[in-house]
N, C-alpha and C. Protein backbone atom coordinates (compact mmCIF):
# COMPACT_ATOMS: atom_id res chain seq x y z
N UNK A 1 16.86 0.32 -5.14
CA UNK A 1 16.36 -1.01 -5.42
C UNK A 1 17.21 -2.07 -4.74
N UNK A 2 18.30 -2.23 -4.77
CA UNK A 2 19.58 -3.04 -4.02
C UNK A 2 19.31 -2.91 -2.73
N UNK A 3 18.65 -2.32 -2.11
CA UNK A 3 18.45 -2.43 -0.09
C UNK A 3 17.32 -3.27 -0.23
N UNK A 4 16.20 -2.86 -1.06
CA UNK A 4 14.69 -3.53 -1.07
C UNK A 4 15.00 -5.07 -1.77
N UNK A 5 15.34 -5.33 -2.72
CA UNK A 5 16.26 -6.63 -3.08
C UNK A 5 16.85 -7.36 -2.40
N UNK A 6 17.84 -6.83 -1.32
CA UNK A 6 18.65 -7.28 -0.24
C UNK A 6 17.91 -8.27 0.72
N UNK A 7 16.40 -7.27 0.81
CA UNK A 7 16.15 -7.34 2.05
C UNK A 7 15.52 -8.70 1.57
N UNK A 8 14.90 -9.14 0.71
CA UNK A 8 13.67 -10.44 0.46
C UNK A 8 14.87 -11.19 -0.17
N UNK A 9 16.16 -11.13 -0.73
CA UNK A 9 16.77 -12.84 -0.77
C UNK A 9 17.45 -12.65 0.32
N UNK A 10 17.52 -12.37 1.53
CA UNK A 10 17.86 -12.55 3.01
C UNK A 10 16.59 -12.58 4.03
N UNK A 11 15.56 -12.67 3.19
CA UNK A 11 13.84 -12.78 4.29
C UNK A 11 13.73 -11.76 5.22
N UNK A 12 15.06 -10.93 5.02
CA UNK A 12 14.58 -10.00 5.94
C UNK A 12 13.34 -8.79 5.91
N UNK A 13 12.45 -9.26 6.21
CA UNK A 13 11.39 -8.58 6.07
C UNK A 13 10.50 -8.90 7.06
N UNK A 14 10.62 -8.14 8.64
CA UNK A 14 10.29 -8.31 9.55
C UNK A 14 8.98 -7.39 9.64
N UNK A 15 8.37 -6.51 8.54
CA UNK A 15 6.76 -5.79 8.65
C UNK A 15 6.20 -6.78 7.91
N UNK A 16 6.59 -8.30 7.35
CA UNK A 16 5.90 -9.04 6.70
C UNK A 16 4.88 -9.64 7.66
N UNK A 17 3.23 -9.58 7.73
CA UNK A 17 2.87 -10.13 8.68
C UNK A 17 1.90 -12.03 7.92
N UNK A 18 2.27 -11.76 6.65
CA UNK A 18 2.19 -13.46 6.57
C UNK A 18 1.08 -13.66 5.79
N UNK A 19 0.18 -12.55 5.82
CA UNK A 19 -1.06 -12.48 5.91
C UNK A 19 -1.86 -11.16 5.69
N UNK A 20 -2.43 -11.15 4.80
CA UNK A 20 -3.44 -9.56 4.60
C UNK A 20 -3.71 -9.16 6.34
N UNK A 21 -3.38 -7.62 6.22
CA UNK A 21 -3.61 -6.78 7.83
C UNK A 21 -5.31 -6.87 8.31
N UNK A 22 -5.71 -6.98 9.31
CA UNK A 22 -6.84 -7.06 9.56
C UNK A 22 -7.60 -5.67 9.03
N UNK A 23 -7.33 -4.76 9.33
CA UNK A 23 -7.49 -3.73 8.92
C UNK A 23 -8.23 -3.46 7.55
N UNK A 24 -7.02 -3.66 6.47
CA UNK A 24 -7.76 -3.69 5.16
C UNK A 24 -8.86 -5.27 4.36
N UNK A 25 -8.46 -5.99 5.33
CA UNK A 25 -9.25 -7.25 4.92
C UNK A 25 -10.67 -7.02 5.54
N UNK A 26 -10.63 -5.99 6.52
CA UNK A 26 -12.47 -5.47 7.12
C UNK A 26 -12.87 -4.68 6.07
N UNK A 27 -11.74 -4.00 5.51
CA UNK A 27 -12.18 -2.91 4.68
C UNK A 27 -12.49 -3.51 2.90
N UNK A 28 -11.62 -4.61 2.68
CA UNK A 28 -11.83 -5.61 1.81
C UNK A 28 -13.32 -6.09 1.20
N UNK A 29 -13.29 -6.55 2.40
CA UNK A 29 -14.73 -7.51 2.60
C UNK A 29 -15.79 -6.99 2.68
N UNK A 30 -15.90 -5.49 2.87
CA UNK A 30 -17.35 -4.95 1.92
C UNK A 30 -17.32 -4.40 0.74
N UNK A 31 -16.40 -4.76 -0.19
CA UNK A 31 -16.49 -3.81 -1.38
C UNK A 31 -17.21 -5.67 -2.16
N UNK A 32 -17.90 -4.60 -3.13
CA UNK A 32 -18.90 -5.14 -3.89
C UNK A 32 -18.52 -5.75 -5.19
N UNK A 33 -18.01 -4.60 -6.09
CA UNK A 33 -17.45 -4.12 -7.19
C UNK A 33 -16.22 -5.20 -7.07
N UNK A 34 -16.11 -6.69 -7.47
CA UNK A 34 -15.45 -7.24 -8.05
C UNK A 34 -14.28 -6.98 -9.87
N UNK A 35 -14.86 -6.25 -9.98
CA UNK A 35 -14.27 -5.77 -11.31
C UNK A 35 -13.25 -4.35 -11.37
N UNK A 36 -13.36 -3.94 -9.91
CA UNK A 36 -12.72 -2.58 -9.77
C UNK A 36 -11.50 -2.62 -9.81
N UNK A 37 -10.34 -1.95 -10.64
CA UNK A 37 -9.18 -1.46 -10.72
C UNK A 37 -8.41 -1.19 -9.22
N UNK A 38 -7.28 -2.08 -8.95
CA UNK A 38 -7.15 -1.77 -7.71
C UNK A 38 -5.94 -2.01 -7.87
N UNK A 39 -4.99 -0.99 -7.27
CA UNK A 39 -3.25 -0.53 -7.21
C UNK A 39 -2.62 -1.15 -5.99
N UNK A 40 -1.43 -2.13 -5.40
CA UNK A 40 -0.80 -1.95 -4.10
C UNK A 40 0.10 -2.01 -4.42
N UNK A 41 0.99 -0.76 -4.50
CA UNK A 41 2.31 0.03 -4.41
C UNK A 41 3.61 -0.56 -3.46
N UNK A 42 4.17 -0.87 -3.56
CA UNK A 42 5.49 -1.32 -2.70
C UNK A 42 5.03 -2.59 -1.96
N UNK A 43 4.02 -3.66 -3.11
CA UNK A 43 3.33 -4.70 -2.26
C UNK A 43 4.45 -5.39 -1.61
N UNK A 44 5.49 -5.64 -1.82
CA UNK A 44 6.45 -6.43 -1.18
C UNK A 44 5.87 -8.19 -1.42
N UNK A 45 5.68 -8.90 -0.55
CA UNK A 45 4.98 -10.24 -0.68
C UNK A 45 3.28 -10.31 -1.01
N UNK A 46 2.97 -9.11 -1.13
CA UNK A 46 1.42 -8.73 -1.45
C UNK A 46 0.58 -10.05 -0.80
N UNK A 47 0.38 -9.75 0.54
CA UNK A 47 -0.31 -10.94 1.10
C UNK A 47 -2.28 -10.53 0.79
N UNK A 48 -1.85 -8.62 0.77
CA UNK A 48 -3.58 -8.15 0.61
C UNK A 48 -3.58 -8.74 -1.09
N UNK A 49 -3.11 -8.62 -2.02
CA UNK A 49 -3.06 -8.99 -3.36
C UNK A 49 -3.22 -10.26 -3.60
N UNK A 50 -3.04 -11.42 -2.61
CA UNK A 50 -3.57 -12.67 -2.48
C UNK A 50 -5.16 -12.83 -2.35
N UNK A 51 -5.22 -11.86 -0.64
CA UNK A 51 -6.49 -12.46 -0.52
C UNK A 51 -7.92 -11.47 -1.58
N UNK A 52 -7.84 -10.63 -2.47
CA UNK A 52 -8.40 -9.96 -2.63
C UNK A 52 -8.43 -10.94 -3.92
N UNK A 53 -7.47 -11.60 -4.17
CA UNK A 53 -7.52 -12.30 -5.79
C UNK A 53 -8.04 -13.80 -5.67
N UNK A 54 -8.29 -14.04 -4.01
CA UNK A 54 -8.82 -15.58 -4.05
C UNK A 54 -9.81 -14.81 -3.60
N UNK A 55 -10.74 -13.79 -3.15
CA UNK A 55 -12.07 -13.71 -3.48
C UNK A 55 -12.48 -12.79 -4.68
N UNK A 56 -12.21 -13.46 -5.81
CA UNK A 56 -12.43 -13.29 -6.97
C UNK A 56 -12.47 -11.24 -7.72
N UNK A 57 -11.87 -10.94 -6.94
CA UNK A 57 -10.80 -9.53 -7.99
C UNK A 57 -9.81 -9.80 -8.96
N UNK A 58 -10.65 -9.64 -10.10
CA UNK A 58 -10.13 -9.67 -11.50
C UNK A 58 -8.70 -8.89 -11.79
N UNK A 59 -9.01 -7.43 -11.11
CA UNK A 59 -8.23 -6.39 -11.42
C UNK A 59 -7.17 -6.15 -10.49
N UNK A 60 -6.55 -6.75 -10.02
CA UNK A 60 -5.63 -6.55 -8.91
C UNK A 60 -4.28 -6.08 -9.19
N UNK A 61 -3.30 -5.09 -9.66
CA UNK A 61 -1.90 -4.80 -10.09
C UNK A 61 -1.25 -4.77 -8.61
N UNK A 62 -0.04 -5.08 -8.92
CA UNK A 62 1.10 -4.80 -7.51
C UNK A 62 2.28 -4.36 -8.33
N UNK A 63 2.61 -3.33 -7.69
CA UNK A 63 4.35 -2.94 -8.09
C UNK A 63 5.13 -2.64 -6.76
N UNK A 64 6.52 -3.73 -7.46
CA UNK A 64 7.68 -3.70 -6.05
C UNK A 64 8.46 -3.16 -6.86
N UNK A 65 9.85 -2.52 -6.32
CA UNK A 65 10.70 -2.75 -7.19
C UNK A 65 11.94 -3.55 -7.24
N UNK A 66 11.76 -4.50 -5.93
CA UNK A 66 12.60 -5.65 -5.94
C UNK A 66 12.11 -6.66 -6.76
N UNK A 67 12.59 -7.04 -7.82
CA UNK A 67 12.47 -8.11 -7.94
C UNK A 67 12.47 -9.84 -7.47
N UNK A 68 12.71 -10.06 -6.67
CA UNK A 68 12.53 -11.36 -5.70
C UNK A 68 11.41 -10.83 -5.00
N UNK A 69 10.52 -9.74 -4.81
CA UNK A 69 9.63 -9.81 -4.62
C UNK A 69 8.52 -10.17 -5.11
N UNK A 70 8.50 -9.92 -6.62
CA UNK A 70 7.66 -10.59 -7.24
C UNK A 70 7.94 -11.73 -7.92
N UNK A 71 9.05 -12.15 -7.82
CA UNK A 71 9.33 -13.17 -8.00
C UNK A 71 8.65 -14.40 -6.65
N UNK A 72 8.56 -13.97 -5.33
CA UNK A 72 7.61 -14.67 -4.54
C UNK A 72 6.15 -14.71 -4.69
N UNK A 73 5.93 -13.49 -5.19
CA UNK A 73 4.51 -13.46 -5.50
C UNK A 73 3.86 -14.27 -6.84
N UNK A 74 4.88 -14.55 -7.57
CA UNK A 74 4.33 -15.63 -8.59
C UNK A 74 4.43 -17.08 -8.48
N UNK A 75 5.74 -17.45 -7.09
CA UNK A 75 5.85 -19.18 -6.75
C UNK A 75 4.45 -19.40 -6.11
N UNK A 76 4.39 -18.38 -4.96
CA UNK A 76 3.18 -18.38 -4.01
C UNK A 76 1.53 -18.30 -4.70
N UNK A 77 1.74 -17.14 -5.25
CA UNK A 77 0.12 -17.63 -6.42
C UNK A 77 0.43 -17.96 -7.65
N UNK A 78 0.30 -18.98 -8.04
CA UNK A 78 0.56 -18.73 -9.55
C UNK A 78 -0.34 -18.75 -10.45
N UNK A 79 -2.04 -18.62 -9.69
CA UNK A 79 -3.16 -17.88 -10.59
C UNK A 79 -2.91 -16.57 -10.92
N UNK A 80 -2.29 -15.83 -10.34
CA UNK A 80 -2.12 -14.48 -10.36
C UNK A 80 -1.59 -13.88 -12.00
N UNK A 81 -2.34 -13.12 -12.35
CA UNK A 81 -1.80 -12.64 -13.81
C UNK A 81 -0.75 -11.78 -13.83
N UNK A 82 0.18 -12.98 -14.48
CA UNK A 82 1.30 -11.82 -14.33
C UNK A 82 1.36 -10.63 -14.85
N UNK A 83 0.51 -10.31 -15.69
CA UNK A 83 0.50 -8.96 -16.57
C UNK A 83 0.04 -8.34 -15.48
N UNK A 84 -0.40 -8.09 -14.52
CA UNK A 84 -0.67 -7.55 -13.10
C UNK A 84 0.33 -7.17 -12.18
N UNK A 85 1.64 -7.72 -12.29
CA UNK A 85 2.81 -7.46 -11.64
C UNK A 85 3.74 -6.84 -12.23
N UNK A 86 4.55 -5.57 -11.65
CA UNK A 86 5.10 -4.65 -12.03
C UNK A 86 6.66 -4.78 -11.65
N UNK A 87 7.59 -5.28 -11.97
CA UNK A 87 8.47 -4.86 -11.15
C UNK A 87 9.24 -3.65 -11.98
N UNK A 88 8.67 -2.43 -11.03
CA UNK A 88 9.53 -1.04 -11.57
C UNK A 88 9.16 -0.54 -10.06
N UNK A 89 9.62 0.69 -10.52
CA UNK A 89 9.56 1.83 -9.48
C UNK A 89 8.59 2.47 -9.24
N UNK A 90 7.74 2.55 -8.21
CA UNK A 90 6.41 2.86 -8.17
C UNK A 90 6.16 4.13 -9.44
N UNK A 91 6.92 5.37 -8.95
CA UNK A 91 6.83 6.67 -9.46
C UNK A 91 6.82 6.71 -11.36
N UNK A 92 7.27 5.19 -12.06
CA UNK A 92 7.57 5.48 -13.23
C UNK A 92 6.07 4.88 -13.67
N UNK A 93 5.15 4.37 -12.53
CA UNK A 93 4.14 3.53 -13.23
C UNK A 93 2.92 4.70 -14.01
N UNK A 94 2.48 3.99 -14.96
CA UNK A 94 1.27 4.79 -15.78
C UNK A 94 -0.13 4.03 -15.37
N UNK A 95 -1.25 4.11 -15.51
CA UNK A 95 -2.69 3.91 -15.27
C UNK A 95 -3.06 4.37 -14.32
N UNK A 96 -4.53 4.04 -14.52
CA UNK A 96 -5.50 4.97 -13.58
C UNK A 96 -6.26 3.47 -13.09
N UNK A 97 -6.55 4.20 -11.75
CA UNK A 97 -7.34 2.81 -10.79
C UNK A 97 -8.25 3.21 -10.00
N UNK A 98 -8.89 2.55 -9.94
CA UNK A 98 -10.48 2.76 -8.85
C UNK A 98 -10.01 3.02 -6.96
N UNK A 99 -8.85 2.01 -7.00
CA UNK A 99 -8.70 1.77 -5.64
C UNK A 99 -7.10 1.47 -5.79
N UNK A 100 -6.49 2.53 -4.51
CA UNK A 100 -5.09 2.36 -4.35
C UNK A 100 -5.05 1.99 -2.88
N UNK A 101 -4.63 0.66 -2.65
CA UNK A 101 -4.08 0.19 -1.10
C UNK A 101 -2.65 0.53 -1.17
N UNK A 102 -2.96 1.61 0.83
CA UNK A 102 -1.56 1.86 0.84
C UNK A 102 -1.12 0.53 2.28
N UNK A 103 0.12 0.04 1.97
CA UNK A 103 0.00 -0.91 3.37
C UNK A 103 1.97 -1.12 3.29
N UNK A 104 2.27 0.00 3.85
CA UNK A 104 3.94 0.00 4.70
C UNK A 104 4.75 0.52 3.33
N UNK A 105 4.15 1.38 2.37
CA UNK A 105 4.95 1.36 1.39
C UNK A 105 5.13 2.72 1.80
N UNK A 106 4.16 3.80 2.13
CA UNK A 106 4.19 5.27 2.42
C UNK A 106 5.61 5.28 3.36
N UNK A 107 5.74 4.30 4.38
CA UNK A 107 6.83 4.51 5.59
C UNK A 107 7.93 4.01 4.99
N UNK A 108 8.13 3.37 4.29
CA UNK A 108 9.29 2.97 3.23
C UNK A 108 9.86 3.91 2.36
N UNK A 109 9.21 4.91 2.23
CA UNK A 109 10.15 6.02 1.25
C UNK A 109 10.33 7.01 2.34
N UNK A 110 11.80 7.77 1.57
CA UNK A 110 12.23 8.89 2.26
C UNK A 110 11.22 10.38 2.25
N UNK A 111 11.23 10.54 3.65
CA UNK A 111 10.38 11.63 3.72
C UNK A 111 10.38 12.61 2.40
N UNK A 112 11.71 13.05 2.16
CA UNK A 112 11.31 14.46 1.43
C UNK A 112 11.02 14.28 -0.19
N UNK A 113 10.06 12.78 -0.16
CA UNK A 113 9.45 12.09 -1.15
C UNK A 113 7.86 11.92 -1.23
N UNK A 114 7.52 12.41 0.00
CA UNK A 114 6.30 12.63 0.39
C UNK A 114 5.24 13.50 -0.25
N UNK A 115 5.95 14.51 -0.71
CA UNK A 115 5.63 15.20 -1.51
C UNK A 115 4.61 14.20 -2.94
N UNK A 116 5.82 14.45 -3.70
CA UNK A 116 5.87 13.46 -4.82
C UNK A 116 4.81 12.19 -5.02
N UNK A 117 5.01 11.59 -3.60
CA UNK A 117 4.28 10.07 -3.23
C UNK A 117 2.60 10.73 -3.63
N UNK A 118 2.16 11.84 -2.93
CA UNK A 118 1.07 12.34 -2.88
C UNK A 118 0.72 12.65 -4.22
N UNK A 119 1.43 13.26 -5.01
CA UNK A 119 0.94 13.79 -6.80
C UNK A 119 0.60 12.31 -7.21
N UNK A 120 1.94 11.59 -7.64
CA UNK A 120 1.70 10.38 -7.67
C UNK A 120 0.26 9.89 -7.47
N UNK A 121 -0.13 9.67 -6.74
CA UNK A 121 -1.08 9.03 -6.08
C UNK A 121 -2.22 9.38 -6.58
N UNK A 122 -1.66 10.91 -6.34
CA UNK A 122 -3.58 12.04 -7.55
C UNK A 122 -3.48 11.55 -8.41
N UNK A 123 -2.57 11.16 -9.67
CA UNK A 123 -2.36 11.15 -11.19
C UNK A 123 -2.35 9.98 -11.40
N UNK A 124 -3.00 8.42 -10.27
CA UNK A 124 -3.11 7.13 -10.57
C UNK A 124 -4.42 7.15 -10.17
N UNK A 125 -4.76 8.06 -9.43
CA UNK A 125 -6.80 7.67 -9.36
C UNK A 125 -7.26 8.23 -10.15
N UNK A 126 -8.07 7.24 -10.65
CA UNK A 126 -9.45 7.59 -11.61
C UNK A 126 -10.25 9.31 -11.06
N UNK A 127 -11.05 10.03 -11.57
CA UNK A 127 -12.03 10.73 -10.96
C UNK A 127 -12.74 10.91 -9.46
N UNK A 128 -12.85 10.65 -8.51
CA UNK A 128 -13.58 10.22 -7.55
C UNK A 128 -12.93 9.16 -6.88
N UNK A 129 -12.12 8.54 -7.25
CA UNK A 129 -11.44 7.25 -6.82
C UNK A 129 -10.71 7.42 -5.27
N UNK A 130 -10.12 6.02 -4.63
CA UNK A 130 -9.67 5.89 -3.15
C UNK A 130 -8.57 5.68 -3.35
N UNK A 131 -7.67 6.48 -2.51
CA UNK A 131 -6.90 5.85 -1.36
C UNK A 131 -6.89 5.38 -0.21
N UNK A 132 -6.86 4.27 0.00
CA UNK A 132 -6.97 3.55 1.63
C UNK A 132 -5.87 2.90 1.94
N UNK A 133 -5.66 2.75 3.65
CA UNK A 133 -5.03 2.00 3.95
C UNK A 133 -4.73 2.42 5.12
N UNK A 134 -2.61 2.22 5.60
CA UNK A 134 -2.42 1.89 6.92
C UNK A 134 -1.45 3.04 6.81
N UNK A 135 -0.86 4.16 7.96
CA UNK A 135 -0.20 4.86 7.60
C UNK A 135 0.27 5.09 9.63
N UNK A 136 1.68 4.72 9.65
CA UNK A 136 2.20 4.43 11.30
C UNK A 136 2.00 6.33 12.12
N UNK A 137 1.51 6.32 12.73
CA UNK A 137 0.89 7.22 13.45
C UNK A 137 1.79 7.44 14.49
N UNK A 138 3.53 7.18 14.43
CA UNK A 138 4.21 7.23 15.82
C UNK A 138 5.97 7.96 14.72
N UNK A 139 6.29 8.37 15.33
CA UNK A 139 8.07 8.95 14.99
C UNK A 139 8.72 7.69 14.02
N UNK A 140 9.46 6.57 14.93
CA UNK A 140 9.73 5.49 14.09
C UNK A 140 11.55 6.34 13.92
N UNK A 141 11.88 5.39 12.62
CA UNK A 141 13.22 6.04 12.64
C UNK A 141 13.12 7.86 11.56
N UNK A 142 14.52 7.79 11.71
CA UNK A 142 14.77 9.32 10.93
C UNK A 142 16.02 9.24 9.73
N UNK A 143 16.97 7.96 10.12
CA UNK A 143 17.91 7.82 8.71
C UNK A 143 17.82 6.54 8.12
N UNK A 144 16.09 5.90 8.00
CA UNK A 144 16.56 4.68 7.71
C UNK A 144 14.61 3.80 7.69
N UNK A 145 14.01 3.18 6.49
CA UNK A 145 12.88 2.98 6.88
C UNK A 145 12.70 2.20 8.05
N UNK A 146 11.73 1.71 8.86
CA UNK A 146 10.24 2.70 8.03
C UNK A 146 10.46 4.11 8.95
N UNK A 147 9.95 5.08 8.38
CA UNK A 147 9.52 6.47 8.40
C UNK A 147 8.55 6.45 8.98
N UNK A 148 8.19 7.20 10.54
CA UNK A 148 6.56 7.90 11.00
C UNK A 148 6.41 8.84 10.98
N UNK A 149 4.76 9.13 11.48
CA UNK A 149 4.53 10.60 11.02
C UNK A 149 3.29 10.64 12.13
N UNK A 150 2.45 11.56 11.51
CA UNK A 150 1.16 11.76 12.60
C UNK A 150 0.32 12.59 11.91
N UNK A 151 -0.69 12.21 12.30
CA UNK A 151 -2.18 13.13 11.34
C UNK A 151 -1.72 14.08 11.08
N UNK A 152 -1.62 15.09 11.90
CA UNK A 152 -1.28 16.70 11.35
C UNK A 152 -1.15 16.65 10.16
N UNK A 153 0.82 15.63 10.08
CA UNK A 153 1.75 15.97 9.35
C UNK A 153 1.09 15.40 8.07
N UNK A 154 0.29 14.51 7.84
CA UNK A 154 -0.87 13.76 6.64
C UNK A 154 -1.67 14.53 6.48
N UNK A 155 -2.53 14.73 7.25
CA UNK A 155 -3.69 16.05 6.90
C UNK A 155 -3.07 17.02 5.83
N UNK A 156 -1.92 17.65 6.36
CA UNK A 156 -1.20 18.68 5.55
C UNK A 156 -0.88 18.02 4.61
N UNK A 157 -0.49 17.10 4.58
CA UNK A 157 0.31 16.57 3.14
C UNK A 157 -0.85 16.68 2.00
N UNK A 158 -1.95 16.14 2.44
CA UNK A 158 -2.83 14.76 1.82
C UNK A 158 -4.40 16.22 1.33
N UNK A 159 -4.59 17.13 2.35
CA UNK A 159 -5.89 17.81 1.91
C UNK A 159 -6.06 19.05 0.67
N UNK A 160 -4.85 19.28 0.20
CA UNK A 160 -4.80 19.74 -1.01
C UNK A 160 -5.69 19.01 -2.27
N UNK A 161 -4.98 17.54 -1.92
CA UNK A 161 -5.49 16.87 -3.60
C UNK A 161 -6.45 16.21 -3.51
N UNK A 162 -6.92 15.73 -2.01
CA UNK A 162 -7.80 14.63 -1.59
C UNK A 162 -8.57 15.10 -0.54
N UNK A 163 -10.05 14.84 -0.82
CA UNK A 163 -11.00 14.60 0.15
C UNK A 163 -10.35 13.49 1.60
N UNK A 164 -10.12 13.86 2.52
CA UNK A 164 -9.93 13.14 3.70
C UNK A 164 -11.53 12.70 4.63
N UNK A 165 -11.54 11.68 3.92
CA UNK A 165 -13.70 10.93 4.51
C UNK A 165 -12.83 10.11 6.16
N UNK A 166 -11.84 9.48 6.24
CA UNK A 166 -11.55 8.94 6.99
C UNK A 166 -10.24 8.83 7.91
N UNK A 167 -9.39 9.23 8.63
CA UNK A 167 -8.34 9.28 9.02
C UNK A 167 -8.02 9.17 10.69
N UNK A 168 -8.34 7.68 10.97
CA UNK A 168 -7.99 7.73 12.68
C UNK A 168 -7.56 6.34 13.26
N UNK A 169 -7.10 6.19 14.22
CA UNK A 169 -6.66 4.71 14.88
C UNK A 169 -7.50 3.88 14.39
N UNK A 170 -6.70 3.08 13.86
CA UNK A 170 -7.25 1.70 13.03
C UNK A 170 -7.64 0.87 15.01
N UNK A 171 -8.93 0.57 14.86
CA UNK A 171 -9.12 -0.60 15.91
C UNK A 171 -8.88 -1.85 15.90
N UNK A 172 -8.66 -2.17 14.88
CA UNK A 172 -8.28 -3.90 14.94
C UNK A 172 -6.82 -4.35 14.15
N UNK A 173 -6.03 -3.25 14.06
CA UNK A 173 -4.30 -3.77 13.98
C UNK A 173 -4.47 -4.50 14.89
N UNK A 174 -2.91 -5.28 14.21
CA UNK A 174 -2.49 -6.76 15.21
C UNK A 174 -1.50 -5.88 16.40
N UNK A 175 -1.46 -7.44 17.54
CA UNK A 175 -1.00 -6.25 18.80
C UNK A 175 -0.10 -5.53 18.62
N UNK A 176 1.06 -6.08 18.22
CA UNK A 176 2.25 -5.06 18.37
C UNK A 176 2.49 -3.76 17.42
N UNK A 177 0.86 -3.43 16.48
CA UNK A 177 1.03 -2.34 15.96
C UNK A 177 -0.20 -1.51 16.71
N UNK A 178 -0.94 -2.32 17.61
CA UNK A 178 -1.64 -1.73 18.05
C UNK A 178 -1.82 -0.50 18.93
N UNK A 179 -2.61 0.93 17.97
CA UNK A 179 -2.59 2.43 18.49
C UNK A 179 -1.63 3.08 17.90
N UNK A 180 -0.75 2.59 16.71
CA UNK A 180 -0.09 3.18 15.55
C UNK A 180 -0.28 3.18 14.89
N UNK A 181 -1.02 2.59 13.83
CA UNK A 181 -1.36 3.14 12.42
C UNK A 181 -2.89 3.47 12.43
N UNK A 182 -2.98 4.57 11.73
CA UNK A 182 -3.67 5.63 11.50
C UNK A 182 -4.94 4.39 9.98
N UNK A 183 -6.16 4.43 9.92
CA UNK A 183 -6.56 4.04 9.08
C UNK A 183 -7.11 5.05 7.76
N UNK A 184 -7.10 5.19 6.51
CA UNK A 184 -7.16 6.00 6.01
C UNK A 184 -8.25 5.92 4.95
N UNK A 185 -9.00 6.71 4.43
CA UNK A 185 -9.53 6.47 3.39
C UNK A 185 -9.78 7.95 2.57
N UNK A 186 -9.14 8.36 1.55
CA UNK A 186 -9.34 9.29 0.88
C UNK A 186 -9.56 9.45 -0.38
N UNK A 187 -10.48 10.15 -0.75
CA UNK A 187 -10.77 10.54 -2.28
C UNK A 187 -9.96 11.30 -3.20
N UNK A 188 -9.87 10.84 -4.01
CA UNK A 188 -8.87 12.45 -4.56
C UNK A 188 -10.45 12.93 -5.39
N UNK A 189 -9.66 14.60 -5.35
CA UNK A 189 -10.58 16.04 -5.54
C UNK A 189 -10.27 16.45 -7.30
């Protein structure tokens, strides 16, 4: 928690892009179901948790476990219900949700957590429920986040617990991630 802490009362948070990713804001903007249960895990400044809550998503939770993270996320919206904001550790959280956005939190934990990240993930969706999101499709570092990977190494992780409906180059990342992250959308089984 003290590195992730570190990093937001020093702003250092250079994957902050300011702004919900194009990516999930395409993927945003056709869901219907205003009332749906929806998870973002290691939101950090939760910029998708903004825009999903100014077009009227009731149900929106975020868990960091820095605190000055959500501590920005309540100066910056302060419609936002705080009973919606978590600051714990992803892995200790309880409920079930319709929809889990993943967006830079997967590359933020240590690989041989990957594991884990994945149960996790089964044992917070509802029945039939999604995982979506952004997942870096290139090496990246090895002692230090963010963490990459590559389909294979996801496929394998991910087709045990989850239907894989979607998994390939996101087309409309911003440039300088552009032809690295992988877009995702999976069911759990």
């Amino acid at each position: 928690m003290q590195y992730w802490q570190k990093r937001y009362l020093e702003n250092a948070t250079g994957w902050d892009l300011g702004e919900a990713s194009p990516p999930l804001k395409a993927y945003f903007d056709q869901l219907v179901d205003r009332s749906m249960k929806i998870l973002i895990p290691g939101a950090g400044n939760a910029h998708e948790a903004e825009y999903l809550h100014k077009r009227g998503f009731e149900n929106v939770h975020v868990v960091d476990w820095a605190p000055k993270a959500i501590e920005n996320i309540q100066e910056r919206i302060p419609s936002f219900p705080s009973e919606h904001l978590h600051a714990q550790n992803f892995f200790d959280l309880d409920g079930q949700f319709d929809l889990v956005v993943e967006q830079t939190f997967f590359c933020a934990l240590m690989p041989h957590v990957r594991a884990e990240y994945v149960q996790k993930m089964h044992s917070l969706l509802k029945p039939n429920a999604k995982l979506m999101g952004l997942l870096f499709q290139v090496p990246l570092n090895d002692n230090q986040p963010p963490f990459g990977g590559n389909a294979e190494e996801y496929q394998n992780l991910f087709s045990d617990l989850f239907q894989i409906h979607y998994m390939e180059t996101a087309y409309n990342s911003i440039a300088p991630r552009s032809g690295n992250e992988l877009f995702i959308l999976l069911q759990k089984k």
